[in-house]
Protein backbone atom coordinates (compact mmCIF):
# COMPACT_ATOMS: atom_id res chain seq x y z
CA UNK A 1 16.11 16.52 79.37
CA UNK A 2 17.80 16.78 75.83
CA UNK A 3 18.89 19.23 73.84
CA UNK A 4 19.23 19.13 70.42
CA UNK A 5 21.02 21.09 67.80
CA UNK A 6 19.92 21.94 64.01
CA UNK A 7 21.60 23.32 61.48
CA UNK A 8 25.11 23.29 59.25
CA UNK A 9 27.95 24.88 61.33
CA UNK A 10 29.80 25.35 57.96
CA UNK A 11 26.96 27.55 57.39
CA UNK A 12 27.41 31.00 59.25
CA UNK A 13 24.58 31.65 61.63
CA UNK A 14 22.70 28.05 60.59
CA UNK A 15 25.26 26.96 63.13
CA UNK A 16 24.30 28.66 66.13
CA UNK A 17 22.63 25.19 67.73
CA UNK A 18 25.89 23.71 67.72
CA UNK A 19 27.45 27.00 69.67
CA UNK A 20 25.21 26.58 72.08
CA UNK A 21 25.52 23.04 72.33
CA UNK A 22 29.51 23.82 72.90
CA UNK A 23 28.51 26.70 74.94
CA UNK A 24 26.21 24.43 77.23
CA UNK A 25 28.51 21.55 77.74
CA UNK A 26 32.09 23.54 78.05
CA UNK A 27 30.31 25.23 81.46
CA UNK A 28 28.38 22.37 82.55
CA UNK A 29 24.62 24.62 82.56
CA UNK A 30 22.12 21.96 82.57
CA UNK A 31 23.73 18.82 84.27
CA UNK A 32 22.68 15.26 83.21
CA UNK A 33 20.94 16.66 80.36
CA UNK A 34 21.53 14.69 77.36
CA UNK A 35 23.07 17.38 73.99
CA UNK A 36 22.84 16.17 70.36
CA UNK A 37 23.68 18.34 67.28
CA UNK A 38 21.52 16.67 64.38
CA UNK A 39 23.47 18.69 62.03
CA UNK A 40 21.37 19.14 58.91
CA UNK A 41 19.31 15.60 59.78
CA UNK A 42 16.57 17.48 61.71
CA UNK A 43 14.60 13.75 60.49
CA UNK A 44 17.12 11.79 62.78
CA UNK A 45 15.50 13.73 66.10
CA UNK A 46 12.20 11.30 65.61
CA UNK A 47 14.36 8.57 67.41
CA UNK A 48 15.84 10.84 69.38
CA UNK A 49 12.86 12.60 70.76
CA UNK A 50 12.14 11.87 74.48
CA UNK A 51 8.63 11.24 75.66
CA UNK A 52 8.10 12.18 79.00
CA UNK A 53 11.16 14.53 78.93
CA UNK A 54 11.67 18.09 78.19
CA UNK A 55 12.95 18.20 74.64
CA UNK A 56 14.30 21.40 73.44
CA UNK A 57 15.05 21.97 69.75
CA UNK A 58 17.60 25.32 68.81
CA UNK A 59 17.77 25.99 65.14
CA UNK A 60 18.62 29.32 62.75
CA UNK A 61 15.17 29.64 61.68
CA UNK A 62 13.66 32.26 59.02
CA UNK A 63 10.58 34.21 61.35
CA UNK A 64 11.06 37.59 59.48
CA UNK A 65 12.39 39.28 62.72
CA UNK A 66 15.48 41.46 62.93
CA UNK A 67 18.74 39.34 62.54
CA UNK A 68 19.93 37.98 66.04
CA UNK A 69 16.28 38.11 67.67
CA UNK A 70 15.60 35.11 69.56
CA UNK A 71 12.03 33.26 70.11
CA UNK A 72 10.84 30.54 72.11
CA UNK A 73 7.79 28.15 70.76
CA UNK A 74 6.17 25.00 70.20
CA UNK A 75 5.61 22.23 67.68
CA UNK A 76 2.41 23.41 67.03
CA UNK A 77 3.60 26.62 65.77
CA UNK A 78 6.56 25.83 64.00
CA UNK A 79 4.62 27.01 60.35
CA UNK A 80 2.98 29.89 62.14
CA UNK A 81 6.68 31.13 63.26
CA UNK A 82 9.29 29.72 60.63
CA UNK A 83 8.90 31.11 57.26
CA UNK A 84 10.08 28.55 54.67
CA UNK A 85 10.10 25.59 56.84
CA UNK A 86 8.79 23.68 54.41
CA UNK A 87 12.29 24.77 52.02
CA UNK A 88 14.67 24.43 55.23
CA UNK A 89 18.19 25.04 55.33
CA UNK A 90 17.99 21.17 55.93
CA UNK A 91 16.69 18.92 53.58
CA UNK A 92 13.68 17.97 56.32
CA UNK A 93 12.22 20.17 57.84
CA UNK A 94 11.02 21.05 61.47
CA UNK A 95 7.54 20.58 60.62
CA UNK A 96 7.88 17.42 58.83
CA UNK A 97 9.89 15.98 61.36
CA UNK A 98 7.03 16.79 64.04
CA UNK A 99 4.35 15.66 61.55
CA UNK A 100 6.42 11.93 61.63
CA UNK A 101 6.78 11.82 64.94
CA UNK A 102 3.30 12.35 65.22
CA UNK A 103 1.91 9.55 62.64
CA UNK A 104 4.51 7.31 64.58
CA UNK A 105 3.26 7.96 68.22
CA UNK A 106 6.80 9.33 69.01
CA UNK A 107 5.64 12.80 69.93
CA UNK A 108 6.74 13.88 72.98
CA UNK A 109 4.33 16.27 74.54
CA UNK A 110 7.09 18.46 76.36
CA UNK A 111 8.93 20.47 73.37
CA UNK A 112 10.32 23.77 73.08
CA UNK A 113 11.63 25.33 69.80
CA UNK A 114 14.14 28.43 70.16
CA UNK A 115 14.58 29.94 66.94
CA UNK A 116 17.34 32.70 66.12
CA UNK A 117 16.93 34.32 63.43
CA UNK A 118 19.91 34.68 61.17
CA UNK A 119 21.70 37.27 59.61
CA UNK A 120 24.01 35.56 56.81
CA UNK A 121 23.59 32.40 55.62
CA UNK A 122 27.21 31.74 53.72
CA UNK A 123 30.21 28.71 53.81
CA UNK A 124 32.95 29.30 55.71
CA UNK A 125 31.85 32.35 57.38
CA UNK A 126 30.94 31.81 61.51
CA UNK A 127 28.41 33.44 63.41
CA UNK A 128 27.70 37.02 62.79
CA UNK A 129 27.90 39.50 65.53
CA UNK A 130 24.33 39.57 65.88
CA UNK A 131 23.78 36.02 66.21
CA UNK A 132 26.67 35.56 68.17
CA UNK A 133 25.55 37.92 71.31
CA UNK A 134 21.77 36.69 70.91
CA UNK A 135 23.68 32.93 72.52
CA UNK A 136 23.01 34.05 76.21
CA UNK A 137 19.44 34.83 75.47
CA UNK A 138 18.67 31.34 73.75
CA UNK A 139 20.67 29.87 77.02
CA UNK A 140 18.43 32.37 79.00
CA UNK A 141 15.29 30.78 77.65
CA UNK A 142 16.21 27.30 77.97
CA UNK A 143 16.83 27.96 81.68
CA UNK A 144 13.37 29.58 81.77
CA UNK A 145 11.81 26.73 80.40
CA UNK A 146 13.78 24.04 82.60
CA UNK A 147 12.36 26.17 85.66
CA UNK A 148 8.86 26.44 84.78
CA UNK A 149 9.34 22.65 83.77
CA UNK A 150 10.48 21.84 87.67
């Protein structure tokens, strides 16, 4: 399994993949999986992708819920769920990262997105409350997912 983080951690709540990267590895919750944090290069997880492997993606993502609120989907409906993906945070987007993958055969079929949505997008500000406490949940899902995975 890998995990993989998206976002700017410089960023306010575009950095809650990385908190729950920290958050994952500092207790140890899903042993032997393999944690990334693309950062803002969500293009670089096209090498990184694992066929045959549960890949899960965590990202601040614009879905026009209520700041904080947490949702779990796939590659195929990353443009049904993320508003703007096409005008990221990141320079490349979800969408056109699954697109490449895609054209170059790298697609694995076992992907899960977890979105947050966030509530401030500003430097040098950390998570807001909101995002901060919806952490669990995203770790909550992931363990859902490695379960029904099993």
């Amino acid at each position: 399994m890998k995990i993989f983080a998206v976002g700017n951690s410089f960023y306010g709540d575009d950095g809650v993949g990385s908190v729950v990267l920290e958050r994952i590895g500092e207790d140890n919750l899903f042993p032997g999986a393999e944690l990334f944090d693309a950062h803002t290069d969500a293009l670089s997880l096209v090498d990184r992708l694992a066929p045959g492997e549960l890949n899960v993606i965590i990202d601040a993502a614009h879905m026009g819920l209520e700041p904080g609120q947490v949702s779990g989907f796939r590659p195929d409906e990353v443009k049904v769920k993320i508003q703007s993906d096409h005008l990221s945070m990141h320079g490349f987007g979800l969408a056109e990262t699954f697109a490449m993958a895609g054209q170059l055969g790298m697609m694995p079929e076992k992907v899960l997105i977890v979105g947050v949505e966030p509530e401030r997008i500003e430097i040098n500000c950390g998570l807001s409350d909101a995002v901060a406490s919806a952490v669990p949940q995203v770790i909550s899902i992931i363990q859902a997912e490695v379960q029904s995975d099993e």
